[in-house]
Protein backbone atom coordinates (compact mmCIF):
# COMPACT_ATOMS: atom_id res chain seq x y z
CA UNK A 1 0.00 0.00 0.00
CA UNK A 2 2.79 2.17 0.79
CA UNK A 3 4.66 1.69 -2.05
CA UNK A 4 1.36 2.36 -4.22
CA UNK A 5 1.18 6.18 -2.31
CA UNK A 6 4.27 6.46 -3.40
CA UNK A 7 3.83 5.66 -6.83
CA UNK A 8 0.89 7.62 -7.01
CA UNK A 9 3.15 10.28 -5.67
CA UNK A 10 5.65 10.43 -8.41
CA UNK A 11 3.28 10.27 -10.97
CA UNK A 12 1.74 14.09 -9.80
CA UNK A 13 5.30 15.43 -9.49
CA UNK A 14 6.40 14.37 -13.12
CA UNK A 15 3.22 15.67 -14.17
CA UNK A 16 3.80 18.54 -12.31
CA UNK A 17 7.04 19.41 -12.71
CA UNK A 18 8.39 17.62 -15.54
CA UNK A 19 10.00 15.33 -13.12
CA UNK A 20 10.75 11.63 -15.21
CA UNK A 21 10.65 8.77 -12.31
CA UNK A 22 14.42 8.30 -12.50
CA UNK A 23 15.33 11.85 -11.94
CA UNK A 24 12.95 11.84 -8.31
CA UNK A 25 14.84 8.32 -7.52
CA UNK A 26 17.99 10.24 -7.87
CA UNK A 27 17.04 12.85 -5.92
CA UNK A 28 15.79 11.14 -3.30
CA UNK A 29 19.32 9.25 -2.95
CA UNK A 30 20.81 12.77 -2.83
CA UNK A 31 18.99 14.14 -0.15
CA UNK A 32 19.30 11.20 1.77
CA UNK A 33 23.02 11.81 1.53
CA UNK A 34 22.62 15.14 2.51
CA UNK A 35 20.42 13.91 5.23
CA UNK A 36 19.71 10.35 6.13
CA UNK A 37 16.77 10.52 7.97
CA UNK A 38 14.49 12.01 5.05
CA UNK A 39 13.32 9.28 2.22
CA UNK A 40 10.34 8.93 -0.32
CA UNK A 41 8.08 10.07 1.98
CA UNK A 42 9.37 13.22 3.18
CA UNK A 43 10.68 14.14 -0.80
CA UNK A 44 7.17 14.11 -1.71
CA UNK A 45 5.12 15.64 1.59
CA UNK A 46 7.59 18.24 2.60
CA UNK A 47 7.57 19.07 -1.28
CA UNK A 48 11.61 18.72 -1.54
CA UNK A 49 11.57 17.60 -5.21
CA UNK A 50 10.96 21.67 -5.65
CA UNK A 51 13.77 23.31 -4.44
CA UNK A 52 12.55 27.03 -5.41
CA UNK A 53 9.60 26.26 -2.45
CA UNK A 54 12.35 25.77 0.54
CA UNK A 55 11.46 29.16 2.52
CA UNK A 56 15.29 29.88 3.74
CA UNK A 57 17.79 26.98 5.18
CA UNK A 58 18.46 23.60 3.88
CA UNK A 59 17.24 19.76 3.24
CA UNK A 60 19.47 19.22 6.59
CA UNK A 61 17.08 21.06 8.27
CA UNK A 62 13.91 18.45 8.09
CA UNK A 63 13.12 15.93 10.32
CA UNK A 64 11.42 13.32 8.78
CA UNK A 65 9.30 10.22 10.55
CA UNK A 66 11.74 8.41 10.78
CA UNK A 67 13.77 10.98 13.33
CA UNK A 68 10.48 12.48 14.78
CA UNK A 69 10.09 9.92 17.69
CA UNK A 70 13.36 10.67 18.73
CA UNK A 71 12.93 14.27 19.62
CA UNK A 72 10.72 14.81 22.71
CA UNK A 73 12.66 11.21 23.83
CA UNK A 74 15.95 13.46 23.84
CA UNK A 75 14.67 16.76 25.17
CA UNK A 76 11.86 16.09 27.60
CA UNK A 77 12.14 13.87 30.75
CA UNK A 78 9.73 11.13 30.51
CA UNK A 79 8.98 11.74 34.41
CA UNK A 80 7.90 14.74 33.23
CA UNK A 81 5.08 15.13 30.46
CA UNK A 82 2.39 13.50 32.39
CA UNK A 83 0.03 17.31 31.78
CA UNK A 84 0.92 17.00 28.12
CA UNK A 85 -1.17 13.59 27.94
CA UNK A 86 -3.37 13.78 30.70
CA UNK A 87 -5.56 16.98 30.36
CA UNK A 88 -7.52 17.05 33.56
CA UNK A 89 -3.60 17.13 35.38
CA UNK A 90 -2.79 19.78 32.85
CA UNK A 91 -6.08 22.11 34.09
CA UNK A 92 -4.35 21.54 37.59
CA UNK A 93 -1.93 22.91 36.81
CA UNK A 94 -2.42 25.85 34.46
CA UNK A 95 -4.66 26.77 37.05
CA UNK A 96 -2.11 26.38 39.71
CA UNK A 97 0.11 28.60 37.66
CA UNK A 98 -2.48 30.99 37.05
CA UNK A 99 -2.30 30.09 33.15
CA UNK A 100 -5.83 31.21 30.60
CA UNK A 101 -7.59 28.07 30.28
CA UNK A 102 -11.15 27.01 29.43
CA UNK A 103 -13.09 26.76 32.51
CA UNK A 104 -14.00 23.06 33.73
CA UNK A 105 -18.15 22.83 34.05
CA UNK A 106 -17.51 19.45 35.05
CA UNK A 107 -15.34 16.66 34.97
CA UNK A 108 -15.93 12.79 35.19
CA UNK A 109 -13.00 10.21 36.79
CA UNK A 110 -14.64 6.91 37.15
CA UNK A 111 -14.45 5.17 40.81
CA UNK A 112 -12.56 8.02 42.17
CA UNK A 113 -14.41 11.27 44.30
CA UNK A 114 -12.81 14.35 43.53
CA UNK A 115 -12.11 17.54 45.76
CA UNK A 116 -10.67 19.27 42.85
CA UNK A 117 -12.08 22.96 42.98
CA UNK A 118 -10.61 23.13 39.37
CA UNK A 119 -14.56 22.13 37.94
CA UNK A 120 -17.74 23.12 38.92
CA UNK A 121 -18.99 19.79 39.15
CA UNK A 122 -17.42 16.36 39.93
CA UNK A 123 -18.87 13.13 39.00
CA UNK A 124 -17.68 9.41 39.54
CA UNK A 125 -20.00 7.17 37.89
CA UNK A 126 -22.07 6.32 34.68
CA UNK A 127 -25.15 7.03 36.19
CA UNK A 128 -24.09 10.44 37.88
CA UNK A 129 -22.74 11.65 34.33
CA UNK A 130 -25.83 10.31 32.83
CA UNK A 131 -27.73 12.20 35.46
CA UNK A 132 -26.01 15.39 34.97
CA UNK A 133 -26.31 15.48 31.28
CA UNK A 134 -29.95 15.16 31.13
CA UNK A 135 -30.50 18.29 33.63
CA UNK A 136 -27.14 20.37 32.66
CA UNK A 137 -28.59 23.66 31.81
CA UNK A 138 -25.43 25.68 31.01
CA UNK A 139 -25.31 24.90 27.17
CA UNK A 140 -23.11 24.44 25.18
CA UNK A 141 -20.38 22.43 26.13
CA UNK A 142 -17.05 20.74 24.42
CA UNK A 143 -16.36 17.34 25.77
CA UNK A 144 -13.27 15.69 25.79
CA UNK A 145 -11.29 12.63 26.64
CA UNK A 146 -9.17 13.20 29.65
CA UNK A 147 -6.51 10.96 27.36
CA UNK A 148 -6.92 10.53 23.57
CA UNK A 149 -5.28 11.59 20.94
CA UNK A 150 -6.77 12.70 17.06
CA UNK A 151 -9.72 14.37 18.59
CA UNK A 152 -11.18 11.25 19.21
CA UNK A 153 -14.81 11.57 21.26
CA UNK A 154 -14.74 15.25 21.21
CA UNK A 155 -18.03 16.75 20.63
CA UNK A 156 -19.20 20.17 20.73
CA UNK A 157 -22.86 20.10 22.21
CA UNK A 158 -25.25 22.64 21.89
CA UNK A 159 -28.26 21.26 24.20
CA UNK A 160 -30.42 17.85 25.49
CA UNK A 161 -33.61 16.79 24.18
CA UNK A 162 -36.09 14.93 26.53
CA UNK A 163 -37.81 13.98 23.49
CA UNK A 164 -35.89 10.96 22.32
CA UNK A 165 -33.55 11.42 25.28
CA UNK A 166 -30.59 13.18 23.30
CA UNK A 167 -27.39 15.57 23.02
CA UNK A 168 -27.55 18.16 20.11
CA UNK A 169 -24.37 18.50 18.49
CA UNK A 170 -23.12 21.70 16.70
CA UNK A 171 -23.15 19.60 13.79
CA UNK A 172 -26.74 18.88 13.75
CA UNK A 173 -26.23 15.44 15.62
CA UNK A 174 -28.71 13.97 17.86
CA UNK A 175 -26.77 11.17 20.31
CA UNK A 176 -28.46 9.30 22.75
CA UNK A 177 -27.13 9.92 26.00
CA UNK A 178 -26.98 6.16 26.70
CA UNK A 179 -24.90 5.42 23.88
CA UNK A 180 -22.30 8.77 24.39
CA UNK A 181 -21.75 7.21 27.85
CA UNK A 182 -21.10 3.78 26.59
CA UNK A 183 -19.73 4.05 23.13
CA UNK A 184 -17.43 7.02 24.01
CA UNK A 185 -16.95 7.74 27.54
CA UNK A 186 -16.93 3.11 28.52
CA UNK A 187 -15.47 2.42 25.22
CA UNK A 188 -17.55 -0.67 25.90
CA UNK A 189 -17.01 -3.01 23.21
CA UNK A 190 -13.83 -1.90 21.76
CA UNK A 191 -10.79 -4.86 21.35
CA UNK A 192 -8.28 -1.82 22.70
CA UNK A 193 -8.31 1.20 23.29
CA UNK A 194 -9.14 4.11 20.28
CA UNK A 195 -7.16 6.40 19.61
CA UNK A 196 -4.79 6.18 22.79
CA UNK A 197 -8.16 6.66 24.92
CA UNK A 198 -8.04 5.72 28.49
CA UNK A 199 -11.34 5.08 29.84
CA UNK A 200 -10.29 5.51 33.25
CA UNK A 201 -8.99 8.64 33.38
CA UNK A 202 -12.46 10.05 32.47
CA UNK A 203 -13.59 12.85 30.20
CA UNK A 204 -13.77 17.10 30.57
CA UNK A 205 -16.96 19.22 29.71
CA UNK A 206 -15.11 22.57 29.31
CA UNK A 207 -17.18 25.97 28.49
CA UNK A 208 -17.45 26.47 24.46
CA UNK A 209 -14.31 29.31 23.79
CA UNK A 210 -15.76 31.38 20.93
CA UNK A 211 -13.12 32.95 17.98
CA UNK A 212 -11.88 36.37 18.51
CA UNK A 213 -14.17 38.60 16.28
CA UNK A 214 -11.84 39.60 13.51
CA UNK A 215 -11.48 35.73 12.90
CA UNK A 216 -15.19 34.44 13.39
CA UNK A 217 -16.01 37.41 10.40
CA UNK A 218 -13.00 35.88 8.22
CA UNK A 219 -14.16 31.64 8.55
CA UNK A 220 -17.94 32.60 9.14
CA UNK A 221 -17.26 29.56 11.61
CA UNK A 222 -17.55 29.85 15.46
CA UNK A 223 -15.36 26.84 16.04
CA UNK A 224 -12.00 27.69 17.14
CA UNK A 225 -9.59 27.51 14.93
CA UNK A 226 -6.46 27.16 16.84
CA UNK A 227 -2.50 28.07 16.77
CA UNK A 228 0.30 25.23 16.95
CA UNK A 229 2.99 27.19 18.82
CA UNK A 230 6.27 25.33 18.67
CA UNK A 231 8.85 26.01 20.94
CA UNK A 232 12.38 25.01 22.47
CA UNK A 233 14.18 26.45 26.04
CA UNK A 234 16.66 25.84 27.94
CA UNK A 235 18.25 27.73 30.60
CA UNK A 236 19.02 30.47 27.86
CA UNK A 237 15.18 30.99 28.24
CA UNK A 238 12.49 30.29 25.31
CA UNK A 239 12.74 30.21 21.41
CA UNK A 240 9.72 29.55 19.16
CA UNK A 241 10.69 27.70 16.34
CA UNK A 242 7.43 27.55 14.13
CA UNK A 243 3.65 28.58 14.37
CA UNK A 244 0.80 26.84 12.22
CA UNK A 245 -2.95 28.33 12.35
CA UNK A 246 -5.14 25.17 11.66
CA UNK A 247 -8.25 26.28 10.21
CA UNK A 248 -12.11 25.17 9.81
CA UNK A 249 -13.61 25.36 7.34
CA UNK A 250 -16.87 23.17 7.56
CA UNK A 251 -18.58 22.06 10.34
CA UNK A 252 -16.17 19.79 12.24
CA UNK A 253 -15.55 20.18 16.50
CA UNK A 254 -12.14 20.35 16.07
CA UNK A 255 -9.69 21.56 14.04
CA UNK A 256 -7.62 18.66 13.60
CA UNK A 257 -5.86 19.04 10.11
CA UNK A 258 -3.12 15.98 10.12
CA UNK A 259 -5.24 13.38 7.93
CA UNK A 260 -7.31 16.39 6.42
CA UNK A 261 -10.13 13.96 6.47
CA UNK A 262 -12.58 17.08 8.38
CA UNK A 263 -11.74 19.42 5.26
CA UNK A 264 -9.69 21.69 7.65
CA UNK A 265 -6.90 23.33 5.69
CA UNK A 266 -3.52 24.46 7.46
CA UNK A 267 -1.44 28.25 7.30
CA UNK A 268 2.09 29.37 7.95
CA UNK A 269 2.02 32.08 10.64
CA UNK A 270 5.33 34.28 10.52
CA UNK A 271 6.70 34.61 13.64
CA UNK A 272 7.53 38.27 13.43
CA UNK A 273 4.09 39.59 12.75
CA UNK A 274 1.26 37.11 12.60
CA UNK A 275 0.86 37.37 9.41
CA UNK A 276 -0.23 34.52 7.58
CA UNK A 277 1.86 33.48 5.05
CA UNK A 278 1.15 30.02 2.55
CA UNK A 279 -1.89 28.12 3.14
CA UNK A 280 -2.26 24.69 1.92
CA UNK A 281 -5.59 22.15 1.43
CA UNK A 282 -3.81 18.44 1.72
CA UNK A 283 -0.32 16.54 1.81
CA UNK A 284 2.16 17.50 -1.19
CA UNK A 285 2.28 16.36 -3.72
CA UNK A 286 -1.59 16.12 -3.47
CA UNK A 287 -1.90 20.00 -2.01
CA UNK A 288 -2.56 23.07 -3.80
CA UNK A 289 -1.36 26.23 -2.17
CA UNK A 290 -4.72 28.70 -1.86
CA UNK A 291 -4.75 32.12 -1.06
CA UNK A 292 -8.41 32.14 0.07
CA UNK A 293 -11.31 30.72 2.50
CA UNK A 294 -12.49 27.67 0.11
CA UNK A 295 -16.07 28.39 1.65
CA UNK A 296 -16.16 32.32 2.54
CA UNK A 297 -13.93 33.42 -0.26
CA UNK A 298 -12.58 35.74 1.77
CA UNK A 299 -8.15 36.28 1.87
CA UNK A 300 -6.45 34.17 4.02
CA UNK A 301 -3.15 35.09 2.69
CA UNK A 302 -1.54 38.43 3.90
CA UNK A 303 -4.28 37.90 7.05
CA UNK A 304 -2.50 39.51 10.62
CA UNK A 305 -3.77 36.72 13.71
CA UNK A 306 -4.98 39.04 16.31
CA UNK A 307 -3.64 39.51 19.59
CA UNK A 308 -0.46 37.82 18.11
CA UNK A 309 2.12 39.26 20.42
CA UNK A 310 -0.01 38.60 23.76
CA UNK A 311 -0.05 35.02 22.00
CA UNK A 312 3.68 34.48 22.17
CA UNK A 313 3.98 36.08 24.97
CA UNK A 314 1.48 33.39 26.46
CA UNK A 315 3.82 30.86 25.25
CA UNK A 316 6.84 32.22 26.59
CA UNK A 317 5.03 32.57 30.18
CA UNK A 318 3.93 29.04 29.85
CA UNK A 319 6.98 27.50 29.03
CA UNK A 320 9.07 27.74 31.96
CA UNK A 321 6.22 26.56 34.27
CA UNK A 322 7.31 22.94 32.67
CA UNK A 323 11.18 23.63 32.72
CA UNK A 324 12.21 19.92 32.02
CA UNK A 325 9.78 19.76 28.76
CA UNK A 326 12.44 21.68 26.14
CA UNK A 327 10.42 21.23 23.37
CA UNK A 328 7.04 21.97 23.70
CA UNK A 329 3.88 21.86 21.35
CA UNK A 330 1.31 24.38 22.83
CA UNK A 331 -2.22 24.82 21.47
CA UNK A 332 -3.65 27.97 21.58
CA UNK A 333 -7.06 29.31 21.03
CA UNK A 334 -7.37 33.14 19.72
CA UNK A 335 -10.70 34.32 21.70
CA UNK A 336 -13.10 37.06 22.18
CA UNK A 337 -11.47 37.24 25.44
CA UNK A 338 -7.79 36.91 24.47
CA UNK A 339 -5.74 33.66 23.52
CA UNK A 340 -6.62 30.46 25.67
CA UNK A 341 -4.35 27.52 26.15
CA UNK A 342 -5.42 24.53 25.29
CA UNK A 343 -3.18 22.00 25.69
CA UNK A 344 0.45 21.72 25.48
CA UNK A 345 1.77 17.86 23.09
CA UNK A 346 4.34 15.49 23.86
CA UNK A 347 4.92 14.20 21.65
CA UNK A 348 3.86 16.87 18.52
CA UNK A 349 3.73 16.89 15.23
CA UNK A 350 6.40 18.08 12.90
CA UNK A 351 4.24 17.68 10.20
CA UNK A 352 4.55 21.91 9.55
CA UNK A 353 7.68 21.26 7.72
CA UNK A 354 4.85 21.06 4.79
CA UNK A 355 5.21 25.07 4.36
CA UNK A 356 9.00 24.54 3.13
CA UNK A 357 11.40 25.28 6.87
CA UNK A 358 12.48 22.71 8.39
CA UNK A 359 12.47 22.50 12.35
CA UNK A 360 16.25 21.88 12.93
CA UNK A 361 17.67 25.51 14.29
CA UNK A 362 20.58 26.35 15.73
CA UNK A 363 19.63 26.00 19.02
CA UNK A 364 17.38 23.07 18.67
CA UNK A 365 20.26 21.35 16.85
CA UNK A 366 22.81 22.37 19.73
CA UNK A 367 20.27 20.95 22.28
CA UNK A 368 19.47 17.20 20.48
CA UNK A 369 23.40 16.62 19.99
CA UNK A 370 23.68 17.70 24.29
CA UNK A 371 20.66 15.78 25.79
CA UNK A 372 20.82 12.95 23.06
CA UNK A 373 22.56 9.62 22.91
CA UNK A 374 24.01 8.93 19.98
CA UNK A 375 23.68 4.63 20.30
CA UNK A 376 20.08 5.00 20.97
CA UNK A 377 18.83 8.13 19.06
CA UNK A 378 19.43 7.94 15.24
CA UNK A 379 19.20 11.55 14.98
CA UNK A 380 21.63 12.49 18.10
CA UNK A 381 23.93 10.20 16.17
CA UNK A 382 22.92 12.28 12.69
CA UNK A 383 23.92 15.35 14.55
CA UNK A 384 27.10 14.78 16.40
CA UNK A 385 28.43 14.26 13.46
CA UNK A 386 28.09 17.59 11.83
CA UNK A 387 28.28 19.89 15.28
């Protein structure tokens, strides 16, 4: 199957750019000399086979999937990340450290009474979640797994219907409350668990963020339509390496763009001024780089985020509250009332190398070759060599 993508692959770039199938195989064996952890797969998505796209630095630059794992192994302590999986612990402590979060209505641990003051409301069982669904009055709500990853189970509900015992969703859903309890929160009947999901860490009911105004007139879409942040520190303090805006454009909860399977569409933010800068649709060599809103028509390109400096800013606050996490994937939600954290990743993608930079700075480089082991970590081993 793989080989079959790849093929497919090849086939748009020679029609594309007059690339014969030879000529990419040859290429691809001289980047991989140049840098041994791209291949096929990284020519073709990271769009390497056109060199006049690279936005500044070089093919040694990329880390490809090969590599990726490697990098929150080598810079963040696996004691550590626990908040950047578990996102009821996270709320703990972004409220401890007086971080902008979305406030906890309520929040359901199975087996296990909570005193947390972090959520309005506490439940422990089923039938108490069950309970408090069918009476909540303080519509609508996002709910989330405590532990998933993909934006697996996350819903955005807008209300309950007696009638037929059911949750609205923003997408014109009706869901039984019987079966949102035990298809998503139980997981009953599934062989493992989806997505990463832990049923027994529970699920969050957080209040619905809305968009900042300037961005909800843009998408014509009051789903948020957050900011990857990317960042590296070290005792030197905080650098942000890239920033992606990940943007809705139909009528999906999340804005989830890695498969593009929801339609979302993904932007490069430059760091300087918020500006937003190429915007693609898919995966090269499948993408098409767009300049405006497939749905509103309305310019993406040349766009300025708002409140983009009090966004970094965030991000540099936040950082240092996690000081043995040196790289650090934060998502952040641009509100009516300011930018929101959302979560911060360990691991995160890399998968915003698609805009044509790769990830590898100085620093970051500098950091990987001093935290890594080169006889476990193929890419500490890349990089000693050429420090």
């Amino acid at each position: 199957m793989k080989q079959l993508s790849l093929l497919r692959d090849a086939r748009l770039v020679a029609a594309s750019h007059h690339k014969g199938l030879l000529r990419q195989a040859y290429e691809v064996i001289r980047m991989k000399m140049r840098n041994p952890g791209l291949g096929a797969t990284e020519y073709f998505s990271f769009r390497l086979y056109d060199s006049e796209y690279l936005d500044g630095g070089e093919v040694e630059d990329f880390v490809g999937w090969r590599e990726a794992g490697d990098v929150p192994l080598i810079l963040n302590e696996r004691t550590a990340v626990a908040h950047a999986w578990d996102k009821f612990t996270f709320a703990i402590l972004a409220g401890a450290h007086g971080l902008p979060v979305a406030k906890l209505r309520a929040v359901y641990r199975p087996g296990i009474a909570l005193k947390s003051r972090i959520a309005d409301v506490t439940l422990d069982s089923p039938a108490q979640l069950s309970a408090w669904l069918r009476t909540q009055q303080n519509w609508p709500l996002f709910a989330k797994p405590v532990y998933a990853v993909g934006g697996f189970g996350a819903f955005n509900f807008i209300g309950y219907r007696p009638e037929g015992d059911v949750l609205l969703t923003k997408r014109a859903e009706k869901i039984d409350v019987a079966q949102f309890v035990s298809k998503f929160v139980l997981n009953a009947g599934a062989k493992n668990d989806s997505h990463a999901y832990k049923r027994q860490l529970g699920y969050l009911f957080q209040e619905v963020l809305r968009p900042h105004e300037r961005i909800a007139a843009l998408l014509e879409n009051e789903t948020i339509s957050g900011v990857r942040v990317i960042l590296i520190q070290d005792g030197s303090g905080v650098e942000i390496v890239s920033a992606e805006w990940k943007i809705v454009t139909g009528n999906s909860d999340t804005d989830n763009i890695r498969d593009y399977g929801h339609g979302n569409i993904g932007a490069q933010v430059d760091l300087a001024s918020g500006q937003i800068r190429r915007v693609v649709d898919n995966k090269w060599p499948s993408a098409k780089l767009i300049t405006h809103h497939p749905r509103t028509h309305r310019p993406l390109k040349g766009f300025v985020l708002p409140d983009w400096d009090e966004t970094l800013a965030l991000c540099r606050r936040a950082a240092p509250k996690f000081p043995l996490m040196r790289i650090q994937h934060w998502d952040v939600a641009l509100t009516d009332q300011g930018p929101r954290l959302l979560e911060v990743n360990d691991p995160g993608s890399l998968e915003g190398q698609i805009y044509g930079r790769g990830v590898l700075t100085d620093r970051m480089r500098a950091l990987l070759v001093r935290h890594g082991n080169p006889s476990k970590h193929a890419l500490a081993r890349r990089l000693s060599r050429t420090s």
